[in-house]
C-alpha atoms as a PDB file:
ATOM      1  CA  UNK A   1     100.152  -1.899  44.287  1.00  0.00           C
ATOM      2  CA  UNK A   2      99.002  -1.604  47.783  1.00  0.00           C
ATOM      3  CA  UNK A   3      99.732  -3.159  50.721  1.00  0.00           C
ATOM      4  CA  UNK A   4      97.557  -4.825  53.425  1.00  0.00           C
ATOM      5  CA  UNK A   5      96.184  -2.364  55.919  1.00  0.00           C
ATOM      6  CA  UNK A   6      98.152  -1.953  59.314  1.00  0.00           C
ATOM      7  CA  UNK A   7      95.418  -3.467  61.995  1.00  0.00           C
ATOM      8  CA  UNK A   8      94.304  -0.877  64.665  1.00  0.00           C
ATOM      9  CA  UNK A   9      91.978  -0.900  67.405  1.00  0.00           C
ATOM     10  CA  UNK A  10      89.934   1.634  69.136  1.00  0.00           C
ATOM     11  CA  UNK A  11      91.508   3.786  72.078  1.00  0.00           C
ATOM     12  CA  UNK A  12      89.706   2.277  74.726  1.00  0.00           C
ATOM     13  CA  UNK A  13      91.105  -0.908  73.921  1.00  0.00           C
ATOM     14  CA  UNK A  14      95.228  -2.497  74.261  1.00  0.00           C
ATOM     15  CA  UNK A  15      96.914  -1.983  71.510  1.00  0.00           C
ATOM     16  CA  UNK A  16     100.037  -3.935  73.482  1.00  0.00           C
ATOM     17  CA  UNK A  17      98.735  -6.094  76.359  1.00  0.00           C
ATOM     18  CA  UNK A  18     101.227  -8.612  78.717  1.00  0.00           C
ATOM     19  CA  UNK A  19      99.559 -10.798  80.660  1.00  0.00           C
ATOM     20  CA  UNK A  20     101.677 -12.763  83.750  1.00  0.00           C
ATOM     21  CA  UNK A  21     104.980 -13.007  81.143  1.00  0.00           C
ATOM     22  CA  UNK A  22     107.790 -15.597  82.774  1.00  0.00           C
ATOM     23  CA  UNK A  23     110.795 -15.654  80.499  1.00  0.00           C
ATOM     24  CA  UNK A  24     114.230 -16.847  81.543  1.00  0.00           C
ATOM     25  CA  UNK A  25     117.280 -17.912  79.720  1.00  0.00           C
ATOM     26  CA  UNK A  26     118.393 -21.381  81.362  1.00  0.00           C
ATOM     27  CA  UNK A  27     118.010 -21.568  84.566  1.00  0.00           C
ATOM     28  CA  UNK A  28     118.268 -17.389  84.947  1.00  0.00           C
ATOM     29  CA  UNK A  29     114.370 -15.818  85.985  1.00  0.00           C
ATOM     30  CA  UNK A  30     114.726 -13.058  83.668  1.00  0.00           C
ATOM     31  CA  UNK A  31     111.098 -11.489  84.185  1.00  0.00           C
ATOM     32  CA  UNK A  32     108.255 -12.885  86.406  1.00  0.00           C
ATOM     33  CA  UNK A  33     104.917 -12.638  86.141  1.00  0.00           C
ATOM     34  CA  UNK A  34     105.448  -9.278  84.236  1.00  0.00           C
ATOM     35  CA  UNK A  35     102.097  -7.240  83.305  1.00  0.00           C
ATOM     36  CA  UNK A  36     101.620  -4.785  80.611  1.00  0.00           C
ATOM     37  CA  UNK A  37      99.082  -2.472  78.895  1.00  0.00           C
ATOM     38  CA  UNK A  38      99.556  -0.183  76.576  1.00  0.00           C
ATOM     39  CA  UNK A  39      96.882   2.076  74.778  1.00  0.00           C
ATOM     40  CA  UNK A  40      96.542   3.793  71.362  1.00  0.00           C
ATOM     41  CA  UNK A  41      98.449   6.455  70.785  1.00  0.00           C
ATOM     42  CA  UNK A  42     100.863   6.164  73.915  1.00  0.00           C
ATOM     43  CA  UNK A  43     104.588   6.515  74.107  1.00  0.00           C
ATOM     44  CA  UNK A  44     105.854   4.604  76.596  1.00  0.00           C
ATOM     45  CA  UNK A  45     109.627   4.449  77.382  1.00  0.00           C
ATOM     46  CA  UNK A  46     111.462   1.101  79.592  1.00  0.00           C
ATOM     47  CA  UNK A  47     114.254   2.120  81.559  1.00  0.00           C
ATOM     48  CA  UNK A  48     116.754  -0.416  84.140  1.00  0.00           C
ATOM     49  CA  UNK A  49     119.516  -1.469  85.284  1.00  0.00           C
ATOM     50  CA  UNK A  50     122.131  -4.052  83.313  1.00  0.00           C
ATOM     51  CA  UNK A  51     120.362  -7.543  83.235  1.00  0.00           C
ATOM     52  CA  UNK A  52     117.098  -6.321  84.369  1.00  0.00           C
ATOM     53  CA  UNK A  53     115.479  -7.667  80.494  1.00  0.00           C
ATOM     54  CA  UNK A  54     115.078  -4.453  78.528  1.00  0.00           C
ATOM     55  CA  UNK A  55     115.995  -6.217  75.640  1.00  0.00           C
ATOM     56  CA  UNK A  56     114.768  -9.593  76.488  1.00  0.00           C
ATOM     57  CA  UNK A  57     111.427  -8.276  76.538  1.00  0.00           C
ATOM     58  CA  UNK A  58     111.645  -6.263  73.531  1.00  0.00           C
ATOM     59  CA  UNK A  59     112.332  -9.510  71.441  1.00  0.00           C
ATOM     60  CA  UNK A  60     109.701 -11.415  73.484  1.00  0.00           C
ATOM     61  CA  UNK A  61     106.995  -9.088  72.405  1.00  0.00           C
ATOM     62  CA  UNK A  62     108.658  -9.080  68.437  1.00  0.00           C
ATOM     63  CA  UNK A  63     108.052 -12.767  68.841  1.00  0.00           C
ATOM     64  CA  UNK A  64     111.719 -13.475  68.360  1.00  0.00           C
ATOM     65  CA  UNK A  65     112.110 -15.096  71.833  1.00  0.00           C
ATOM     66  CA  UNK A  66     108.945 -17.454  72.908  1.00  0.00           C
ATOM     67  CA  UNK A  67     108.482 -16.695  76.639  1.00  0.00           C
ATOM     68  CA  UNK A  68     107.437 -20.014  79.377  1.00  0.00           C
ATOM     69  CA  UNK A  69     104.480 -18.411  80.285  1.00  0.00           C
ATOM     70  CA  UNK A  70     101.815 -15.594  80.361  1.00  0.00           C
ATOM     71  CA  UNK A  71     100.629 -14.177  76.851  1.00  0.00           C
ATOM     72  CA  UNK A  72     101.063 -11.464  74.588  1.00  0.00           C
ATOM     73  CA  UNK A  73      98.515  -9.680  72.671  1.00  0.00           C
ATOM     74  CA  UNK A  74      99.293  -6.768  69.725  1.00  0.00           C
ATOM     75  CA  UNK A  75      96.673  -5.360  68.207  1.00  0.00           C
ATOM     76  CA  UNK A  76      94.228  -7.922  69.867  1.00  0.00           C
ATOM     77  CA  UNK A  77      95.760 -10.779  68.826  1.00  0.00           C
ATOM     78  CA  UNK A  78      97.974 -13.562  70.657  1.00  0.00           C
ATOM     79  CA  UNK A  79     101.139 -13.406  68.774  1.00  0.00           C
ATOM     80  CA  UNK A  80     102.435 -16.739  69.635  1.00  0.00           C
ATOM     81  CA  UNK A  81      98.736 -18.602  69.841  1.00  0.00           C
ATOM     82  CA  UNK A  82      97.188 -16.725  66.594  1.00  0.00           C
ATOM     83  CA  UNK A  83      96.663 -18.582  63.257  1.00  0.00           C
ATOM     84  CA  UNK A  84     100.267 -17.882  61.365  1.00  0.00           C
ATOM     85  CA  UNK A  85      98.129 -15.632  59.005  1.00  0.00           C
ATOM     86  CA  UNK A  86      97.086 -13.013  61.745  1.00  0.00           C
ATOM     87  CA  UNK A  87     100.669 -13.205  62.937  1.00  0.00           C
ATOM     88  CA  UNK A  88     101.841 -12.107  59.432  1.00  0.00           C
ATOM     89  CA  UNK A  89      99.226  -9.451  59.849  1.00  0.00           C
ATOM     90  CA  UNK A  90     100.649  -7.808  63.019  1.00  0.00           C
ATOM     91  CA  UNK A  91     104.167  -8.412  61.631  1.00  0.00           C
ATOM     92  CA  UNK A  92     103.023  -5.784  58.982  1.00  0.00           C
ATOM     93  CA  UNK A  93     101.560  -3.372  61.282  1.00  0.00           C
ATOM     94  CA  UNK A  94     104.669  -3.361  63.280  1.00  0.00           C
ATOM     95  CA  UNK A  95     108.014  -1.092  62.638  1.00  0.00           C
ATOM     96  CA  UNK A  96     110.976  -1.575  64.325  1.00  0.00           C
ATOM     97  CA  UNK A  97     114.784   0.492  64.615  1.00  0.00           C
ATOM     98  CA  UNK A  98     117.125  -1.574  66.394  1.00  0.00           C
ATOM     99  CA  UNK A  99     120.019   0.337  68.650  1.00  0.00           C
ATOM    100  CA  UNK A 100     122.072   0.604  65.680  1.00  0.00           C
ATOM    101  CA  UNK A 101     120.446   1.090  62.847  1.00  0.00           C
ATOM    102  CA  UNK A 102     120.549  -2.621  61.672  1.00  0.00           C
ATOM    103  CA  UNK A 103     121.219  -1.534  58.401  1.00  0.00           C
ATOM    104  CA  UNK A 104     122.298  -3.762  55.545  1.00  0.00           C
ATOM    105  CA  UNK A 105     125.067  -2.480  54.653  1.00  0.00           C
ATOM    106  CA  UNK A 106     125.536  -3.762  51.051  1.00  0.00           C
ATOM    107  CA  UNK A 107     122.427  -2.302  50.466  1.00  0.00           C
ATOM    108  CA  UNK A 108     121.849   1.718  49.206  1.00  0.00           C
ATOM    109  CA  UNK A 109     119.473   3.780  51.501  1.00  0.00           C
ATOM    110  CA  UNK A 110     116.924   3.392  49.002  1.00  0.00           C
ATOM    111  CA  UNK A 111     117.128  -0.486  49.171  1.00  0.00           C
ATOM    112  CA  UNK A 112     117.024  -0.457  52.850  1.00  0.00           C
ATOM    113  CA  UNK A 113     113.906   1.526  53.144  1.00  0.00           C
ATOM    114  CA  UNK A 114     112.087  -1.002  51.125  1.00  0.00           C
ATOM    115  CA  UNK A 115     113.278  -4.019  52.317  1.00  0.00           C
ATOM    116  CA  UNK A 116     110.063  -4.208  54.675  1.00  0.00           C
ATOM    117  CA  UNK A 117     107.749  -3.270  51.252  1.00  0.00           C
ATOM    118  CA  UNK A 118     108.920  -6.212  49.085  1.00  0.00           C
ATOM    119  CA  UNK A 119     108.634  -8.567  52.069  1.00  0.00           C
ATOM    120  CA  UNK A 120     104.860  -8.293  51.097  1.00  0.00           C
ATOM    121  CA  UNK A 121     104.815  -7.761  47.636  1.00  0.00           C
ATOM    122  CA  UNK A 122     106.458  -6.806  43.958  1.00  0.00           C
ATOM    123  CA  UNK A 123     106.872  -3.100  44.018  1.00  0.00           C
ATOM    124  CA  UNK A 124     106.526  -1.469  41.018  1.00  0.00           C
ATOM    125  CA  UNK A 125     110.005   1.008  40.662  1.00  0.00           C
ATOM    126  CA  UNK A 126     108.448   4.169  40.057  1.00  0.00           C
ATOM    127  CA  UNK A 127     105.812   3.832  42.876  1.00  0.00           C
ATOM    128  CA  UNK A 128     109.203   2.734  45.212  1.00  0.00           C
ATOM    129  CA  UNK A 129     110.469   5.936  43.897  1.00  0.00           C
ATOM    130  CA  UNK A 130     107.713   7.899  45.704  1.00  0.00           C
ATOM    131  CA  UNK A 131     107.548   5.845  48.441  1.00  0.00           C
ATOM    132  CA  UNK A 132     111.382   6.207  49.281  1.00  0.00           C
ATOM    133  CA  UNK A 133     111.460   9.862  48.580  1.00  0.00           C
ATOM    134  CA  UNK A 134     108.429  10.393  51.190  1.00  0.00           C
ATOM    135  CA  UNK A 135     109.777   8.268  53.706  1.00  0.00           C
ATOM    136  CA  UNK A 136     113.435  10.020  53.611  1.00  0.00           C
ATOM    137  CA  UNK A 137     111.219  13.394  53.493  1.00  0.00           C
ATOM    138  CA  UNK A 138     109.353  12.229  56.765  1.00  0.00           C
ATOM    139  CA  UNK A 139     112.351  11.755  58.346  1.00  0.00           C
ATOM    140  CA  UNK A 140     113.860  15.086  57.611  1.00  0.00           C
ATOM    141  CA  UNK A 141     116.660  13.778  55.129  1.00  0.00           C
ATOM    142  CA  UNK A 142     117.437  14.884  51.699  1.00  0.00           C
ATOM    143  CA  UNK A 143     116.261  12.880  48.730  1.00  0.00           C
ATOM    144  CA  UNK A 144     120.171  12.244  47.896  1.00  0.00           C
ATOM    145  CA  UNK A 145     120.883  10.368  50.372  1.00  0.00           C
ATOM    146  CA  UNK A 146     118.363   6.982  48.881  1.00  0.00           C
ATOM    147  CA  UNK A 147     121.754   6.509  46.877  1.00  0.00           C
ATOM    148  CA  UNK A 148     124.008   6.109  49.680  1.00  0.00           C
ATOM    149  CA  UNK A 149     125.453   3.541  51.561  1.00  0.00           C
ATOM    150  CA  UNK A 150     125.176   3.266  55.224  1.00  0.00           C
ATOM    151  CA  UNK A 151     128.743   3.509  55.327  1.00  0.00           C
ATOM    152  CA  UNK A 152     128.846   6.664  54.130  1.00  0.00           C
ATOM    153  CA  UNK A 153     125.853   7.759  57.198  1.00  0.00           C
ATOM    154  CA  UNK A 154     126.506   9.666  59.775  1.00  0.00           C
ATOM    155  CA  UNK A 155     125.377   8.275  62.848  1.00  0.00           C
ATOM    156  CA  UNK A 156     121.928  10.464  63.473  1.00  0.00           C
ATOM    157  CA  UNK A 157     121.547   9.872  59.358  1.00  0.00           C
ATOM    158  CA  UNK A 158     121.775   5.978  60.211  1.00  0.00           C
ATOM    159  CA  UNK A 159     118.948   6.117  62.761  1.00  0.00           C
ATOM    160  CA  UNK A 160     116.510   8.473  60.530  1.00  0.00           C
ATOM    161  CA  UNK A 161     117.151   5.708  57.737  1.00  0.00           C
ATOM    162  CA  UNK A 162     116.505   3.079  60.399  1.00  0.00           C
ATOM    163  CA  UNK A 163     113.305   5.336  61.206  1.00  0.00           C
ATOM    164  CA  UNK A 164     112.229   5.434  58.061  1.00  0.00           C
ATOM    165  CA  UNK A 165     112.858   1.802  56.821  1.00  0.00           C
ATOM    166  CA  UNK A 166     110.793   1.251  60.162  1.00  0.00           C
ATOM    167  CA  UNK A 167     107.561   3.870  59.099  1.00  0.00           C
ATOM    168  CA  UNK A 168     107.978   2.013  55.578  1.00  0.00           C
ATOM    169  CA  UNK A 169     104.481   0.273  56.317  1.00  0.00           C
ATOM    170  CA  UNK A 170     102.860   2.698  58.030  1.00  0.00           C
ATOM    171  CA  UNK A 171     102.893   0.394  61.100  1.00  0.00           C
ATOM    172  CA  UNK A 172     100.603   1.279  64.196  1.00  0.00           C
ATOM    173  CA  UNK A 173     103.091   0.260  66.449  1.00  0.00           C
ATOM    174  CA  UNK A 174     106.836   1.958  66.289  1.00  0.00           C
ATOM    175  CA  UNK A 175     109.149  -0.252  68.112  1.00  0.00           C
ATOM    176  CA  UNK A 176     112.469   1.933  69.401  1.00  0.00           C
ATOM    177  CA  UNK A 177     115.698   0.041  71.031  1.00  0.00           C
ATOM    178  CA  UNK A 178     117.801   2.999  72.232  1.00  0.00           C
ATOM    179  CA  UNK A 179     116.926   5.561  69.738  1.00  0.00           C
ATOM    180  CA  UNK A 180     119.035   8.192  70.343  1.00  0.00           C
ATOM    181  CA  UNK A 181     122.232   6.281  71.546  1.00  0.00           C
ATOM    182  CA  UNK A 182     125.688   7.020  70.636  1.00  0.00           C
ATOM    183  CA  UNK A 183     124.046  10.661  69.547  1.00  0.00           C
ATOM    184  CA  UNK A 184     125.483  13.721  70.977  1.00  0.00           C
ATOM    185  CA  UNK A 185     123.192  16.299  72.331  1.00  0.00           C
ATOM    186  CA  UNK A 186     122.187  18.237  69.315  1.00  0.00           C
ATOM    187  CA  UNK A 187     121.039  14.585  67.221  1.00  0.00           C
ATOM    188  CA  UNK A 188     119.763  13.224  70.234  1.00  0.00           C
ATOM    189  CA  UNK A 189     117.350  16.362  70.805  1.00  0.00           C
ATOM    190  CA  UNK A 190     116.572  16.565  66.799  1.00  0.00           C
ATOM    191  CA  UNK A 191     115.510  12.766  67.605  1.00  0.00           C
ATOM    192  CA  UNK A 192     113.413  13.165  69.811  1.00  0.00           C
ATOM    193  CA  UNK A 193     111.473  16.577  68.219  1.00  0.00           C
ATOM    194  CA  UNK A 194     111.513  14.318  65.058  1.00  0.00           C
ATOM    195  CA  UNK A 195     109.691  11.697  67.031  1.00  0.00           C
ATOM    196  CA  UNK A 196     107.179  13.919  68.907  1.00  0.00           C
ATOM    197  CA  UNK A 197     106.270  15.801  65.482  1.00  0.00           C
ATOM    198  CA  UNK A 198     105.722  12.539  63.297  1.00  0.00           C
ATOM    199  CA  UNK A 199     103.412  10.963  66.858  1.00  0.00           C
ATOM    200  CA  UNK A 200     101.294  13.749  66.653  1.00  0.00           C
ATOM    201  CA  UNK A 201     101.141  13.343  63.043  1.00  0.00           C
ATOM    202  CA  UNK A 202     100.646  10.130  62.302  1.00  0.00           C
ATOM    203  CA  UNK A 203      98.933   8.686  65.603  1.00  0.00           C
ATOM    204  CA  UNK A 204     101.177   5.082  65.917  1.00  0.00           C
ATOM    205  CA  UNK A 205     101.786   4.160  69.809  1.00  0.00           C
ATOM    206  CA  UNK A 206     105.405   3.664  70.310  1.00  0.00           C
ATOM    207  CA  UNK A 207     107.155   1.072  72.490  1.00  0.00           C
ATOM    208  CA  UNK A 208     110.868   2.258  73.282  1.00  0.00           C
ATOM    209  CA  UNK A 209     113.894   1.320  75.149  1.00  0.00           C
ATOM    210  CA  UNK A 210     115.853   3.946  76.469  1.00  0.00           C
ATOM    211  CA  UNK A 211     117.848   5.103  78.958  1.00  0.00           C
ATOM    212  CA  UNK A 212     118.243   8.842  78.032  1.00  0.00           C
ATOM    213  CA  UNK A 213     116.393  11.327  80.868  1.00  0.00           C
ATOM    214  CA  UNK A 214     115.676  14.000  78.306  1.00  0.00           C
ATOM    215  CA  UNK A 215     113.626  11.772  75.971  1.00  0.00           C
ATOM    216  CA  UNK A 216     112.166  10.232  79.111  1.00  0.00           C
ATOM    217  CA  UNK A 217     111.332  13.438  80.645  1.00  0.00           C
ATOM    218  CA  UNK A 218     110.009  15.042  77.055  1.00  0.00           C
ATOM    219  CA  UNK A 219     108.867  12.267  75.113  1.00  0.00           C
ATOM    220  CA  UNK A 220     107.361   9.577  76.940  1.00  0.00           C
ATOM    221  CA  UNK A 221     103.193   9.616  78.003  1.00  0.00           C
ATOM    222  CA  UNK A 222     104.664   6.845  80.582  1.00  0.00           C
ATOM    223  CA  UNK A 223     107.608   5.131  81.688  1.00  0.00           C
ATOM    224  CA  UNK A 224     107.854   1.082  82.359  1.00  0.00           C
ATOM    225  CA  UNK A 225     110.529   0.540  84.892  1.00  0.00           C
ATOM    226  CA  UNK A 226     111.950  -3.095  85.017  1.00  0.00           C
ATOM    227  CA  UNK A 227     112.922  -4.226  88.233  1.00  0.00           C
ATOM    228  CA  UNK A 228     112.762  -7.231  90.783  1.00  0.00           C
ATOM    229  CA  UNK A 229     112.045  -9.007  87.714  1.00  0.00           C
ATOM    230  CA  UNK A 230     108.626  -7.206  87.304  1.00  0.00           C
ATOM    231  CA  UNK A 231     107.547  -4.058  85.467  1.00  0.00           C
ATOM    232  CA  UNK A 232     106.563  -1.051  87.034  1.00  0.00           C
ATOM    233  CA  UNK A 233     104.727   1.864  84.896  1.00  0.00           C
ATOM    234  CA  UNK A 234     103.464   5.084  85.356  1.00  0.00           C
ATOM    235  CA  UNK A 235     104.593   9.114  84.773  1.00  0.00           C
ATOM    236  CA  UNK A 236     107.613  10.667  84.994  1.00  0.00           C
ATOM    237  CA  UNK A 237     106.448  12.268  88.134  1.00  0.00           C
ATOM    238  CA  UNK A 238     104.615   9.494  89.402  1.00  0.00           C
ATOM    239  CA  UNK A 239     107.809   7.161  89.616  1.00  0.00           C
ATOM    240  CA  UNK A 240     109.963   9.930  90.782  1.00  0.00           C
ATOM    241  CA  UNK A 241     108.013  10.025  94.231  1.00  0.00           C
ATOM    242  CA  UNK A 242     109.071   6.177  94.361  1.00  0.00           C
ATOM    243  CA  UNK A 243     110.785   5.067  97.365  1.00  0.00           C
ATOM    244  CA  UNK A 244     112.705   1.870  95.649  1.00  0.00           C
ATOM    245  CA  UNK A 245     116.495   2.985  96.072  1.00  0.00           C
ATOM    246  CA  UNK A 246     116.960   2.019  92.535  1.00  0.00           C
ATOM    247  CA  UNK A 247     114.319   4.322  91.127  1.00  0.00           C
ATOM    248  CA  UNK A 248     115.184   7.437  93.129  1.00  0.00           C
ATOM    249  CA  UNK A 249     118.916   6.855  92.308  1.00  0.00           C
ATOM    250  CA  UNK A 250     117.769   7.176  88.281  1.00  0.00           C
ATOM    251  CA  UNK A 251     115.713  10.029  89.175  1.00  0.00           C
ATOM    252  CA  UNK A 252     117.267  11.894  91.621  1.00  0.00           C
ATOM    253  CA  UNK A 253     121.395  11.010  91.174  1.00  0.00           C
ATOM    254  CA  UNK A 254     124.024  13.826  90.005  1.00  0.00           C
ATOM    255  CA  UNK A 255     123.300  12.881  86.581  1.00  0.00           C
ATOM    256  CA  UNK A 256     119.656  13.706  86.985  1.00  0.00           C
ATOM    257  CA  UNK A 257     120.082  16.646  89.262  1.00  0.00           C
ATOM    258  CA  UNK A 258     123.057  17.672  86.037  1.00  0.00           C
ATOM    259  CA  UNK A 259     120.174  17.381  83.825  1.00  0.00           C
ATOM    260  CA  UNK A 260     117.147  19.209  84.939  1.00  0.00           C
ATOM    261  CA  UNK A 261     118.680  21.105  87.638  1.00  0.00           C
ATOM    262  CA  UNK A 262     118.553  20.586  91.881  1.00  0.00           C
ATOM    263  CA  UNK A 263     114.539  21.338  92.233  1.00  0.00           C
ATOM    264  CA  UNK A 264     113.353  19.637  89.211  1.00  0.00           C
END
C-alpha cells in the first residue's frame, strides 16, 4: 500500500509563505501584519519573549487557529482558501512534534508511529512492521523500544518517538515546537546532530520554535524573531548586529556571553 506523495515545489519557489497575517485572541493584537517566506530546504528557528505568539503562530500556520487576516500558503497552496482536498494534501506532507512529545499514551511506540499512516489508509501489518522499524532506526532508537509505552520513555526517547511519528509520511515540511526542551545538554546536543544529519539526508525544510542558543547558533539557516507584534528574520549574525534592546539582550546577555564565550 502506498501513500499519496508529499507535495514539493522547486527551490526557487516558497515552500511556507505569510502574507500581512493579523491574528489576535479577543480583543489582544497578537501579530500584525506579520510576513513570512520560507524556501526549500531551510531551517528556520522563531525565538521571543513570553506573549510575543510563538505558539500562536505555529497553530495558525497548522491551520488549527484561523487568523483575521493576511494568508497562508504551504506548498503553494492557501491552507484556509484551498478546496478541502488540497488541504488534506498538505496535511500529509506536513510532520509535526509538539513540545512534549504529544504522545498517546495508551498507545505502544509502535502504535504511535503509525497513527499518522492509518489516518490515510489500511496498513497492511507486516509492511507497518518495516515501516516502524525504519522510522525508530532513523531516529537512532533500538527496534525494542516499538513495544513500549511512552511511560516507560525517557524524555530524549519521547521526542525521537515524537520525531519519528512526525517523519512517518515523509513530510516536506518538519514542524518543531521546542525540540530539545526539558533535555539536558548531552540529549539536547544528540537532538540537534540528529536533526542536522536526517536535513541533509532527507532534504524537508523545517519550521521550529525554540529558544535554545546552541540549536539556534548550529542548526538554524535563519532565525524569525517575533517582536512588536511583527516578525523579523535573518542570520544568526545578521540579528546579532541589531540594535532593538530586546534582540541584543538574547544575543549578547550573560547567558549568551556563558554560552559561546565574551567575543563570540
Amino acid at each position: 500500500m502506498m501513500h499519496p506523495p508529499a507535495l514539493s515545489l522547486s527551490p526557487e519557489k516558497p515552500v511556507i509563505d505569510i502574507k500581512n497575517l493579523v491574528t489576535n485572541f479577543g480583543s489582544t493584537l497578537i501579530h500584525e501584519n506579520l510576513n513570512l517566506t520560507i524556501f526549500k530546504g531551510e531551517i528556520i528557528g522563531i525565538i521571543g519573549g513570553s506573549g510575543s505568539g510563538k505558539s500562536v503562530l505555529l497553530r495558525t500556520i497548522l491551520g488549527l487557529k484561523p487568523p483575521q487576516s493576511g494568508s497562508i500558503r504551504l506548498l503553494g497552496k492557501d491552507i484556509y482558501q484551498a478546496p478541502e482536498s488540497a488541504q488534506e494534501q498538505v496535511d500529509k506532507s506536513c510532520g509535526v512534534l509538539f513540545q512534549n512529545g504529544a504522545l498517546y499514551t495508551s498507545l505502544t511506540v509502535r502504535e504511535n508511529i503509525l497513527v499518522p499512516l492509518k489516518e490515510v489508509a489500511q496498513i497492511y501489518p507486516p509492511f507497518a512492521d518495516s515501516i516502524v522499524a525504519l522510522k525508530l532506526g532513523m531516529v537512532g532508537l533500538p527496534l525494542d523500544t516499538a513495544l513500549k509505552y511512552p511511560s516507560e520513555l525517557s524524555g530524549g526517547m519521547t521526542k525521537r518517538v515524537g520525531l519519528a511519528r512526525a517523519l512517518a509520511l515523509d513530510p516536506s515540511i518538519l514542524f518543531l515546537d521546542e525540540p530539545t526542551s526539558g533535555l539536558d545538554p548531552i540529549s539536547a546536543e544528540a537532538f540537534d546532530t540528529l536533526l542536522k544529519k536526517l536535513h541533509a539526508h532527507l532534504g524537508f525544510t523545517v519550521f521550529m520554535i525554540t529558544h535554545d542558543l546552541d540549536t539556534i547558533k548550529s542548526v538554524c539557516t535563519r532565525i524569525g524573531v517575533l517582536l512588536h507584534k511583527k516578525l523579523f528574520l535573518g542570520t544568526f549574525e545578521e540579528l546579532k548586529k541589531m540594535e532593538d534592546p530586546w534582540i541584543h539582550d538574547y544575543f549578547h546577555g550573560n547567558r549568551a556571553r556563558k554560552i559561546f564565550g565574551k567575543g563570540f
